[in-house]
PDB file of N, CA and C in Angstrom:
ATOM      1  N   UNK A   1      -6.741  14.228  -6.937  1.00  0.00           N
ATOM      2  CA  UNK A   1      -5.635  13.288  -7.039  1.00  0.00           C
ATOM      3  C   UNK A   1      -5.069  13.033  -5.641  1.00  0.00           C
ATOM      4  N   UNK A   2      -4.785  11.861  -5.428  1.00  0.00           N
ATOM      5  CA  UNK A   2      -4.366  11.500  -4.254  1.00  0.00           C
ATOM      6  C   UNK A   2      -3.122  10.932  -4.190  1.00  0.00           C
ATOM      7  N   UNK A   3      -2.304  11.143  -3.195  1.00  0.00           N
ATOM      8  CA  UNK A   3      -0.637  10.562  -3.459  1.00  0.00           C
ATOM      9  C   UNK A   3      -0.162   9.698  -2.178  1.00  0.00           C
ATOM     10  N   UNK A   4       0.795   9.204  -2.505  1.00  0.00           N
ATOM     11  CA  UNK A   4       1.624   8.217  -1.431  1.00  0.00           C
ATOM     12  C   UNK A   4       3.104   9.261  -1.598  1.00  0.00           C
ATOM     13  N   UNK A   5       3.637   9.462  -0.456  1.00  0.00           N
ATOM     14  CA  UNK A   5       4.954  10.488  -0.751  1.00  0.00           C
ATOM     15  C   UNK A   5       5.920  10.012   0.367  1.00  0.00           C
ATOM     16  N   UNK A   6       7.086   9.626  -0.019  1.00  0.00           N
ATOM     17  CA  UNK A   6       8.019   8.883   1.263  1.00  0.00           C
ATOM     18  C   UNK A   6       9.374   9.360   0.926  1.00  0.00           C
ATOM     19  N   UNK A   7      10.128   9.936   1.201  1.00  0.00           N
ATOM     20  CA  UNK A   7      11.296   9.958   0.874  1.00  0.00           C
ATOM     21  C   UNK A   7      12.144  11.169  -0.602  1.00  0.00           C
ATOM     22  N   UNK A   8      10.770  11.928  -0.213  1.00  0.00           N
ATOM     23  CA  UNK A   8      10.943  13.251  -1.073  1.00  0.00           C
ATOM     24  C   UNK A   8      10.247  12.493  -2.917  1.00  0.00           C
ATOM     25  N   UNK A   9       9.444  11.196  -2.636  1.00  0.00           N
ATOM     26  CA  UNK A   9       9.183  10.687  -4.029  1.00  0.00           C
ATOM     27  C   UNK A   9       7.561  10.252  -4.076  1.00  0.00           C
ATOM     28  N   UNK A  10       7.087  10.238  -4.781  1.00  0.00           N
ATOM     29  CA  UNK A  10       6.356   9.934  -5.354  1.00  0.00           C
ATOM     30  C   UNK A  10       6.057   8.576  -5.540  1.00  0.00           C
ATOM     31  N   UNK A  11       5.169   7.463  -4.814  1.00  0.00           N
ATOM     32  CA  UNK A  11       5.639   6.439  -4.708  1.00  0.00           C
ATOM     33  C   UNK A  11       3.704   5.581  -5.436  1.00  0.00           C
ATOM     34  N   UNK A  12       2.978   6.652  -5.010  1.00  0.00           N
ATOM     35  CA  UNK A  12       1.535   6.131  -5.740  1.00  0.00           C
ATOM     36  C   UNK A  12       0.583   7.321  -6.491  1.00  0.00           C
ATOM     37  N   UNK A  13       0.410   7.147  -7.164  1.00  0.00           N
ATOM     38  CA  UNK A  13      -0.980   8.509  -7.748  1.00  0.00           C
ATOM     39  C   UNK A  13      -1.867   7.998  -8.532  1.00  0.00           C
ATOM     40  N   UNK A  14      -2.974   8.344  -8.071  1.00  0.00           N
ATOM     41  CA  UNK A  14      -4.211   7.980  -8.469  1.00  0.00           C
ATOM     42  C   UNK A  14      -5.621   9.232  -7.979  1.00  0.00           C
ATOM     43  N   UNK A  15      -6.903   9.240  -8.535  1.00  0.00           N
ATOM     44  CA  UNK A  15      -8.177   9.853  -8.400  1.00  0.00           C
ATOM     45  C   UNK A  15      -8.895   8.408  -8.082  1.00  0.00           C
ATOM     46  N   UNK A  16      -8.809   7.318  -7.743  1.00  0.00           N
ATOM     47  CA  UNK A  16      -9.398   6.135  -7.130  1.00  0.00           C
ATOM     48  C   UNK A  16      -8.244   5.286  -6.639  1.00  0.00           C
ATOM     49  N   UNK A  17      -8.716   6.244  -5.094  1.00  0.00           N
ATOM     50  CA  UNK A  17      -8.277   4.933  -3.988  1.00  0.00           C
ATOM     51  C   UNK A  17      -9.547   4.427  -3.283  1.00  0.00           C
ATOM     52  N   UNK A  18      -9.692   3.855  -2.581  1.00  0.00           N
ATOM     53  CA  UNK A  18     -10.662   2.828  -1.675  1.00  0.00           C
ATOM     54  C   UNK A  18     -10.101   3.230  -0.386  1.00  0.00           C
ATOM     55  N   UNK A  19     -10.770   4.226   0.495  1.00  0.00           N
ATOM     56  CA  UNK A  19     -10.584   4.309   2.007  1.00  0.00           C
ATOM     57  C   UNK A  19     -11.209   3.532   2.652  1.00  0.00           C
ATOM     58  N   UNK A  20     -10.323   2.639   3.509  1.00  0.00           N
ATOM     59  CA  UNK A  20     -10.942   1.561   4.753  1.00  0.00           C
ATOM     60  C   UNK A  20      -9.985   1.832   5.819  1.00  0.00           C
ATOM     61  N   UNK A  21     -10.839   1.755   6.857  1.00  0.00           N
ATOM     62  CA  UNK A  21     -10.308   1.994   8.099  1.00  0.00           C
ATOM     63  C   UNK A  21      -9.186   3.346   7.964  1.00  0.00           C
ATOM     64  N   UNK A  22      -9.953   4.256   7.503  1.00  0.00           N
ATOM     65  CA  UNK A  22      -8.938   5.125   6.896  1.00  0.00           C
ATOM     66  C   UNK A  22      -7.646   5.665   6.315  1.00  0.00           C
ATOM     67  N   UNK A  23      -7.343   4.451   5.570  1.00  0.00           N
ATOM     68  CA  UNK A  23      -6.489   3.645   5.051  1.00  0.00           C
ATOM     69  C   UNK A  23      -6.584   4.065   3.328  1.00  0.00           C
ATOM     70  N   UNK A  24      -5.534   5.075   2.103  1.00  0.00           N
ATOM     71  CA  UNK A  24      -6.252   4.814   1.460  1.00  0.00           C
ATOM     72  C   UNK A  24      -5.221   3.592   0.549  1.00  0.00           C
ATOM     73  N   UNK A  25      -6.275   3.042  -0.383  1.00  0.00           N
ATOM     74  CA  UNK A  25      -5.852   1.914  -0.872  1.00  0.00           C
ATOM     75  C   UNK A  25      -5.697   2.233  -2.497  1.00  0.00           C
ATOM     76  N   UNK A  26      -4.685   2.315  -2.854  1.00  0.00           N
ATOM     77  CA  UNK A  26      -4.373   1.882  -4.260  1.00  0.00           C
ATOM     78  C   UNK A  26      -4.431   1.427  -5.065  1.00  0.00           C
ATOM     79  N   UNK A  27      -5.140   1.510  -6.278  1.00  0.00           N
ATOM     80  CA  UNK A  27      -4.624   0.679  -7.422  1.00  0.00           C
ATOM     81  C   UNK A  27      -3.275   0.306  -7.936  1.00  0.00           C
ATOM     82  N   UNK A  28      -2.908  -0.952  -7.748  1.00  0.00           N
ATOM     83  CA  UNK A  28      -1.616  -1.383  -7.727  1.00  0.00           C
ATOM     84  C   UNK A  28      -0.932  -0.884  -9.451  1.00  0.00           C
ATOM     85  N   UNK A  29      -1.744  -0.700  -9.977  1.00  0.00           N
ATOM     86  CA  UNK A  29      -1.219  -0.129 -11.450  1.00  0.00           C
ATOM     87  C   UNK A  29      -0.817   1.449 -11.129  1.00  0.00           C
ATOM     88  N   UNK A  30      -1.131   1.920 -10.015  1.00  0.00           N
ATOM     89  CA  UNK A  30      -1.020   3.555  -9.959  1.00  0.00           C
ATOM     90  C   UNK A  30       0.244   3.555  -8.787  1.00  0.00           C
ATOM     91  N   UNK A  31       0.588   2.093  -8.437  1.00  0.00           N
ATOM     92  CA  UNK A  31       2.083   2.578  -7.795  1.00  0.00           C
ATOM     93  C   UNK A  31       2.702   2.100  -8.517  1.00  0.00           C
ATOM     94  N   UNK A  32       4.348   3.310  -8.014  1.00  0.00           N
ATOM     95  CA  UNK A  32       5.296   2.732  -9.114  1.00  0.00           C
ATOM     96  C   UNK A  32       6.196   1.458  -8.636  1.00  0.00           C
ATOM     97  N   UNK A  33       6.159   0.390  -8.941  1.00  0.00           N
ATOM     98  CA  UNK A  33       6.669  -0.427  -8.807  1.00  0.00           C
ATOM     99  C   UNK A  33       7.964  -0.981  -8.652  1.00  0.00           C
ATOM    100  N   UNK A  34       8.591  -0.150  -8.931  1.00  0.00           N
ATOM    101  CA  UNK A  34      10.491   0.506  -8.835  1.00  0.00           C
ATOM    102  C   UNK A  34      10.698   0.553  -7.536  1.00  0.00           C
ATOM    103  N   UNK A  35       9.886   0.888  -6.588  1.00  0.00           N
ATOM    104  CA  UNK A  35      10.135   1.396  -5.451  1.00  0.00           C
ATOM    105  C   UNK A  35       9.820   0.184  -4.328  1.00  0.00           C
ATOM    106  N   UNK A  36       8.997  -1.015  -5.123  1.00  0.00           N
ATOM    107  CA  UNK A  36       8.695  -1.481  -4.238  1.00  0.00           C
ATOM    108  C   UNK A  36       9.261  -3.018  -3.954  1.00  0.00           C
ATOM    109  N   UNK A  37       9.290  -3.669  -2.793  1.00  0.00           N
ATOM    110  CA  UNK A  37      10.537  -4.858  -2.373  1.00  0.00           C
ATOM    111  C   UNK A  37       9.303  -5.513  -1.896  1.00  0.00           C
ATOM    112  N   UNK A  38      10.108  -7.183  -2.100  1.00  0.00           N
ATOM    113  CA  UNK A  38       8.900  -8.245  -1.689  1.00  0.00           C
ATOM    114  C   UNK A  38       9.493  -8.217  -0.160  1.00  0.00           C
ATOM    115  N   UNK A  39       8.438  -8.512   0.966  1.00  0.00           N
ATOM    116  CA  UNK A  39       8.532  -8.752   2.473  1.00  0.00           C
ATOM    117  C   UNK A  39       7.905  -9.957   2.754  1.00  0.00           C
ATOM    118  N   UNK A  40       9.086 -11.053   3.865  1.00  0.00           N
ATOM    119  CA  UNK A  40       8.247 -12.116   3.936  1.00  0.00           C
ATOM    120  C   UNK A  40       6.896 -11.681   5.111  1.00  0.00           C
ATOM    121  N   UNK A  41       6.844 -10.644   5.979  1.00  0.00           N
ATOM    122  CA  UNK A  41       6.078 -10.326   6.844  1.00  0.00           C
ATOM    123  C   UNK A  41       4.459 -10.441   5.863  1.00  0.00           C
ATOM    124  N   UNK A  42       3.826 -11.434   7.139  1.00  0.00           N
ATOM    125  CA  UNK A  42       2.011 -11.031   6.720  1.00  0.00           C
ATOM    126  C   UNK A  42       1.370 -10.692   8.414  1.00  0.00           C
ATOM    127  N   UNK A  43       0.771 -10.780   7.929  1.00  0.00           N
ATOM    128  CA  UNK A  43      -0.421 -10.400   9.208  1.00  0.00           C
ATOM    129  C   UNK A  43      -1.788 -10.716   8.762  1.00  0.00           C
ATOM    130  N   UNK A  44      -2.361 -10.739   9.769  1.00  0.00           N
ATOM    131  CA  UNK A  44      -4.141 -11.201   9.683  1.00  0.00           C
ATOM    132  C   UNK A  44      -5.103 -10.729  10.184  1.00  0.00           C
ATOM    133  N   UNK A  45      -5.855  -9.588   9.666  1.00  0.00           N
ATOM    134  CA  UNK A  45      -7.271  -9.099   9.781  1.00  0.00           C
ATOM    135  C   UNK A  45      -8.547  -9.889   9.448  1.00  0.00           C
ATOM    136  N   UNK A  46      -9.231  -9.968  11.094  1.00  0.00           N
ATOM    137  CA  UNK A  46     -10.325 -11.082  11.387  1.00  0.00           C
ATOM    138  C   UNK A  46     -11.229 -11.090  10.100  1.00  0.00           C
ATOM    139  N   UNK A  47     -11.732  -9.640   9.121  1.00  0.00           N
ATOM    140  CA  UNK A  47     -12.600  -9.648   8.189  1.00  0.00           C
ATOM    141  C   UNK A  47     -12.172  -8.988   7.271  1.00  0.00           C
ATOM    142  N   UNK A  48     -10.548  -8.502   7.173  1.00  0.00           N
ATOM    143  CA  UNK A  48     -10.070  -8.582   5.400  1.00  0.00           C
ATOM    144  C   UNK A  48      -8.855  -9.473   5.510  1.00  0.00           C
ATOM    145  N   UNK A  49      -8.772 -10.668   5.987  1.00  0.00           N
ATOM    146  CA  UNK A  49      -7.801 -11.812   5.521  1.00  0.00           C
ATOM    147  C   UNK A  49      -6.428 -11.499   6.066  1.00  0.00           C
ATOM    148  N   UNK A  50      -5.688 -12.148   5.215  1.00  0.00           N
ATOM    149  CA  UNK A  50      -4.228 -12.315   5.581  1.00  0.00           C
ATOM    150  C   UNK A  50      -3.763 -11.229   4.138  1.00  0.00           C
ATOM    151  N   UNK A  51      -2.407 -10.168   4.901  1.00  0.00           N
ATOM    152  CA  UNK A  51      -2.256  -9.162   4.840  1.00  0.00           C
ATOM    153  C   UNK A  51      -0.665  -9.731   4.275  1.00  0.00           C
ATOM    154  N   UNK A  52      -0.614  -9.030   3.129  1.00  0.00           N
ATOM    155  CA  UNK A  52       1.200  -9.058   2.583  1.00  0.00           C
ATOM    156  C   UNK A  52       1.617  -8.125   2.538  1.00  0.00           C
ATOM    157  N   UNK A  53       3.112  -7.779   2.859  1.00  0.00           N
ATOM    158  CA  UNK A  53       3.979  -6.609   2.894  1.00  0.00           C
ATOM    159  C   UNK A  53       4.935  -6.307   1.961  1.00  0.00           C
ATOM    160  N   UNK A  54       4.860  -4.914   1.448  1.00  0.00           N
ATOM    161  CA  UNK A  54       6.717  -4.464   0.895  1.00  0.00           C
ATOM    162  C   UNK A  54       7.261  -3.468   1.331  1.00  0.00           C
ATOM    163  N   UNK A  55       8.832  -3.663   1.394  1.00  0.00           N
ATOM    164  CA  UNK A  55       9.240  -3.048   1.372  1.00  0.00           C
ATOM    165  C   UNK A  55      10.255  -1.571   0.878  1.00  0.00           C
ATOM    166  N   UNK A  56       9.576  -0.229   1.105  1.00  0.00           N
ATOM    167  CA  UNK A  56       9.752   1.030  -0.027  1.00  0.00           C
ATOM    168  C   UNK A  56      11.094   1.045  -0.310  1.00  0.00           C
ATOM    169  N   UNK A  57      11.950   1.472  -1.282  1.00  0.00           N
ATOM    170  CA  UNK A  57      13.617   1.077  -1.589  1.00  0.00           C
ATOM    171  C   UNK A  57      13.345   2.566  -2.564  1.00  0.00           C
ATOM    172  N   UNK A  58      13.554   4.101  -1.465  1.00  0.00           N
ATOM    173  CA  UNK A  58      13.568   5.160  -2.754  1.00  0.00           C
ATOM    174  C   UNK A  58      15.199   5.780  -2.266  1.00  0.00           C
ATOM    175  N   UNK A  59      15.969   6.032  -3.285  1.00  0.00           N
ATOM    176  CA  UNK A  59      17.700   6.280  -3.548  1.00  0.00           C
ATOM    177  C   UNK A  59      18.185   6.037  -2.212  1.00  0.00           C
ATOM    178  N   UNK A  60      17.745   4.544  -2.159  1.00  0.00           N
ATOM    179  CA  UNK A  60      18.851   3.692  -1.474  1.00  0.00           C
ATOM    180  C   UNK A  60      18.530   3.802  -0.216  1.00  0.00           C
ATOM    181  N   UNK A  61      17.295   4.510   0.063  1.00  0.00           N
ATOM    182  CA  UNK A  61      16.755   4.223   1.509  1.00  0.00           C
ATOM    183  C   UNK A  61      15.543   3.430   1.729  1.00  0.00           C
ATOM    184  N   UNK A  62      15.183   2.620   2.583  1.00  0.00           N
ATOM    185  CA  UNK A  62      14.164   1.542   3.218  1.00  0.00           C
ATOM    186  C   UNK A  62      13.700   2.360   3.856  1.00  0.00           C
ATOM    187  N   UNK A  63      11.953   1.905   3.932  1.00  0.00           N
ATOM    188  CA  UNK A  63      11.193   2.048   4.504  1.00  0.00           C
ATOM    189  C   UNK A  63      10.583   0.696   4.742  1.00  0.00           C
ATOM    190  N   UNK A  64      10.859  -0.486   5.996  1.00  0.00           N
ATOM    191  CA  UNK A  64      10.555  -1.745   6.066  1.00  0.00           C
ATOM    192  C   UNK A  64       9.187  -1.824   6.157  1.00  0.00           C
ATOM    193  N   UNK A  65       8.524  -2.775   5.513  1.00  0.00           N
ATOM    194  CA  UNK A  65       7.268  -3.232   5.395  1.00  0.00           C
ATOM    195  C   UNK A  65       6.537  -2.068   5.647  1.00  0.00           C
ATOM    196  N   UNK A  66       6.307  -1.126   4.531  1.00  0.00           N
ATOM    197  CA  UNK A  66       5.926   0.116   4.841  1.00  0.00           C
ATOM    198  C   UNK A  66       4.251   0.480   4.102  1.00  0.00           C
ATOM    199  N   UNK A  67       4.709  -0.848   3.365  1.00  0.00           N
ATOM    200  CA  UNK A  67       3.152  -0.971   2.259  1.00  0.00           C
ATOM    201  C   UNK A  67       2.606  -2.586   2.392  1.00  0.00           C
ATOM    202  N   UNK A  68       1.011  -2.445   2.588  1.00  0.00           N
ATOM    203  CA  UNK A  68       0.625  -3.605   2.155  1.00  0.00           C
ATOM    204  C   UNK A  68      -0.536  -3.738   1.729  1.00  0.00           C
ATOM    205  N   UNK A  69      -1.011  -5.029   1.521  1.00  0.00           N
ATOM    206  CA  UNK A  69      -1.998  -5.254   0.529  1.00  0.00           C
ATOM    207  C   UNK A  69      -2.622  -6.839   1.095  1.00  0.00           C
ATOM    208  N   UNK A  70      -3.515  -7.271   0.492  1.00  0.00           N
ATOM    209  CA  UNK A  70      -4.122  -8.069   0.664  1.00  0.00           C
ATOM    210  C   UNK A  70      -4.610  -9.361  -0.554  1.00  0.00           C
ATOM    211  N   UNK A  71      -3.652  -9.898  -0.872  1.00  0.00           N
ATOM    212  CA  UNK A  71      -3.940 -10.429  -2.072  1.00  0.00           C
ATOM    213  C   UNK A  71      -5.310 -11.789  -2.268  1.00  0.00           C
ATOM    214  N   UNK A  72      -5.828 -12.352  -1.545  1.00  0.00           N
ATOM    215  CA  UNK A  72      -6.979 -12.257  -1.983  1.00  0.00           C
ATOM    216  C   UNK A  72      -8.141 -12.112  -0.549  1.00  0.00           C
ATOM    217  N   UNK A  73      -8.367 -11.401  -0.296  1.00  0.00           N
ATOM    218  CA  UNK A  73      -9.110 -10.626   0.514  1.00  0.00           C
ATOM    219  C   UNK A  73     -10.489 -11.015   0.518  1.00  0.00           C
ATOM    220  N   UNK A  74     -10.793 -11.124   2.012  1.00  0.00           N
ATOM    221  CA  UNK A  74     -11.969 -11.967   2.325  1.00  0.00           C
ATOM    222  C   UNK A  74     -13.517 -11.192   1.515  1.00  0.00           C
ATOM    223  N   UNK A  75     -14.265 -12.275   1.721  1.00  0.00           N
ATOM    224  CA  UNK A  75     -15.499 -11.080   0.742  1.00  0.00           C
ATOM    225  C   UNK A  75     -15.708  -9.687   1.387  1.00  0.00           C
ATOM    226  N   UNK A  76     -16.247  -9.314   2.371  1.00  0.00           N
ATOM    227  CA  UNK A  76     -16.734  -8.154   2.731  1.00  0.00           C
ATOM    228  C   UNK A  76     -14.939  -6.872   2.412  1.00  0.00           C
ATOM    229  N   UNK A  77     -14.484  -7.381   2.074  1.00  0.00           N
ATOM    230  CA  UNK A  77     -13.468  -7.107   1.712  1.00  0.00           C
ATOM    231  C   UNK A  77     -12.675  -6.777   0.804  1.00  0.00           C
ATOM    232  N   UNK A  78     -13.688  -7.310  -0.835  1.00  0.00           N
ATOM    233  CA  UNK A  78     -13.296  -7.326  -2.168  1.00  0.00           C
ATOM    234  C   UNK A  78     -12.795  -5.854  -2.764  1.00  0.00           C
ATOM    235  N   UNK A  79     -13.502  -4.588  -1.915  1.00  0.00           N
ATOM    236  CA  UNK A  79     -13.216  -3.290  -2.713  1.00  0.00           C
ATOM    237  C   UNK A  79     -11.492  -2.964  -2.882  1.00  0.00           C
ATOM    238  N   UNK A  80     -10.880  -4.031  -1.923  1.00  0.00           N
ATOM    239  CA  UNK A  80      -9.192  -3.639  -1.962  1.00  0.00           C
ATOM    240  C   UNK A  80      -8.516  -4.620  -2.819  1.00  0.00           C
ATOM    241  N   UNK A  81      -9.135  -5.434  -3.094  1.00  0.00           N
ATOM    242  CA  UNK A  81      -7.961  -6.589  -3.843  1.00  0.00           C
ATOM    243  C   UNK A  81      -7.811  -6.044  -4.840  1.00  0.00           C
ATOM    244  N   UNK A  82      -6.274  -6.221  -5.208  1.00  0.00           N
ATOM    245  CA  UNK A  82      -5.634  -5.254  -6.376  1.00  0.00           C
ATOM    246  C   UNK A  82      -4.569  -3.975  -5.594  1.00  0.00           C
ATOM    247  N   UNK A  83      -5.161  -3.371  -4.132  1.00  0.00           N
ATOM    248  CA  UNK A  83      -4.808  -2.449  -4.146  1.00  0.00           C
ATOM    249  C   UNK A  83      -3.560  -2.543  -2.791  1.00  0.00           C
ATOM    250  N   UNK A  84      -2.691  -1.115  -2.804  1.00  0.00           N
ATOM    251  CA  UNK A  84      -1.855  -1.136  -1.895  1.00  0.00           C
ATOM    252  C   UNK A  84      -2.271   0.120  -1.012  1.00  0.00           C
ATOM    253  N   UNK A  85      -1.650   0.153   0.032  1.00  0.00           N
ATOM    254  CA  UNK A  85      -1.797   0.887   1.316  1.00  0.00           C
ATOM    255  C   UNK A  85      -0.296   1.286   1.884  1.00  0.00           C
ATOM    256  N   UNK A  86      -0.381   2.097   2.729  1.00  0.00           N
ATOM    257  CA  UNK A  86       1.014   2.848   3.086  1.00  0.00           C
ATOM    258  C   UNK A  86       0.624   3.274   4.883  1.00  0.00           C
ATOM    259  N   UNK A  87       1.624   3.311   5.581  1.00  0.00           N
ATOM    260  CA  UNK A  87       1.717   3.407   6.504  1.00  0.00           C
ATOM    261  C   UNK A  87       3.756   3.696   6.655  1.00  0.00           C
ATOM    262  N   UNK A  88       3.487   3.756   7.828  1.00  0.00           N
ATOM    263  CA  UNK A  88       5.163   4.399   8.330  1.00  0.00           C
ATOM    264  C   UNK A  88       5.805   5.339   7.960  1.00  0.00           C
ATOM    265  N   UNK A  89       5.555   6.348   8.089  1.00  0.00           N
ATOM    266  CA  UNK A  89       6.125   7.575   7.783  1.00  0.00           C
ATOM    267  C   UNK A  89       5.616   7.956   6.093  1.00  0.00           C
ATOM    268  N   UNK A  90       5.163   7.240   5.758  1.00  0.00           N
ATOM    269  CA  UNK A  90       4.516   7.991   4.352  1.00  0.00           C
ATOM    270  C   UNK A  90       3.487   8.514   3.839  1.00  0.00           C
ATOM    271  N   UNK A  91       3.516   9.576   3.087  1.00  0.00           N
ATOM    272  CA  UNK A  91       2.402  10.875   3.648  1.00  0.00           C
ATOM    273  C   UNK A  91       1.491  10.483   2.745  1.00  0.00           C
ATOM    274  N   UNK A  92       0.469  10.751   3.286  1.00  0.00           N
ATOM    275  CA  UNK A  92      -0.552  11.002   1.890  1.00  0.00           C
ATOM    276  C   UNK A  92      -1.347  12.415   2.088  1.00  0.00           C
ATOM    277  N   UNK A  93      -1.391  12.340   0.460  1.00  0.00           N
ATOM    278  CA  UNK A  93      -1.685  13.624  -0.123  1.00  0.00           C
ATOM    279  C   UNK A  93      -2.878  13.763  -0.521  1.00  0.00           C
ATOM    280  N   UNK A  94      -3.285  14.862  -0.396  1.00  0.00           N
ATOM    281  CA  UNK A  94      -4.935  15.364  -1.875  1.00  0.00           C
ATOM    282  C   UNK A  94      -5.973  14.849  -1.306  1.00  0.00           C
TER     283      UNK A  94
END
């Protein structure tokens, strides 16, 4: 089992993530969604597309654009669409 952990919580769990660029990636059904805020921030990776952000909201603390994802993600790229990723101070586990 593998976890996303930010703020003393529990923010993803799953036994299938997708590691890229050692990155692991989520099934967006295995984060909890409570936690998570729409960001207008994107960004753009030359061969997985244009990149969307949220931001983590756990008891009343931010973590800005701390998760993202790729909503439709270039081909060589397909194993992540669906999924989320974590960066900035949030740990991963397992």
């Amino acid at each position: 089992m593998v976890r996303a952990i930010w703020n003393g919580k529990v923010i993803a769990e799953s036994t299938d993530t997708v590691v890229v660029e050692g990155n692991h990636y989520f099934p967006r059904d295995a984060v909890n969604a409570g936690y998570l805020r729409d960001s207008d921030l994107y960004s753009v990776c030359p061969w997985k597309g244009r990149a969307s952000y949220h931001t983590l909201e756990v008891d009343g603390k931010l973590n800005v654009d701390a998760a993202w994802f790729y909503p439709d993600p270039r081909p060589r790229a397909q194993q992540i669409e669906d999924r989320i990723a974590f960066w900035r101070g949030v740990t991963i586990e397992g």
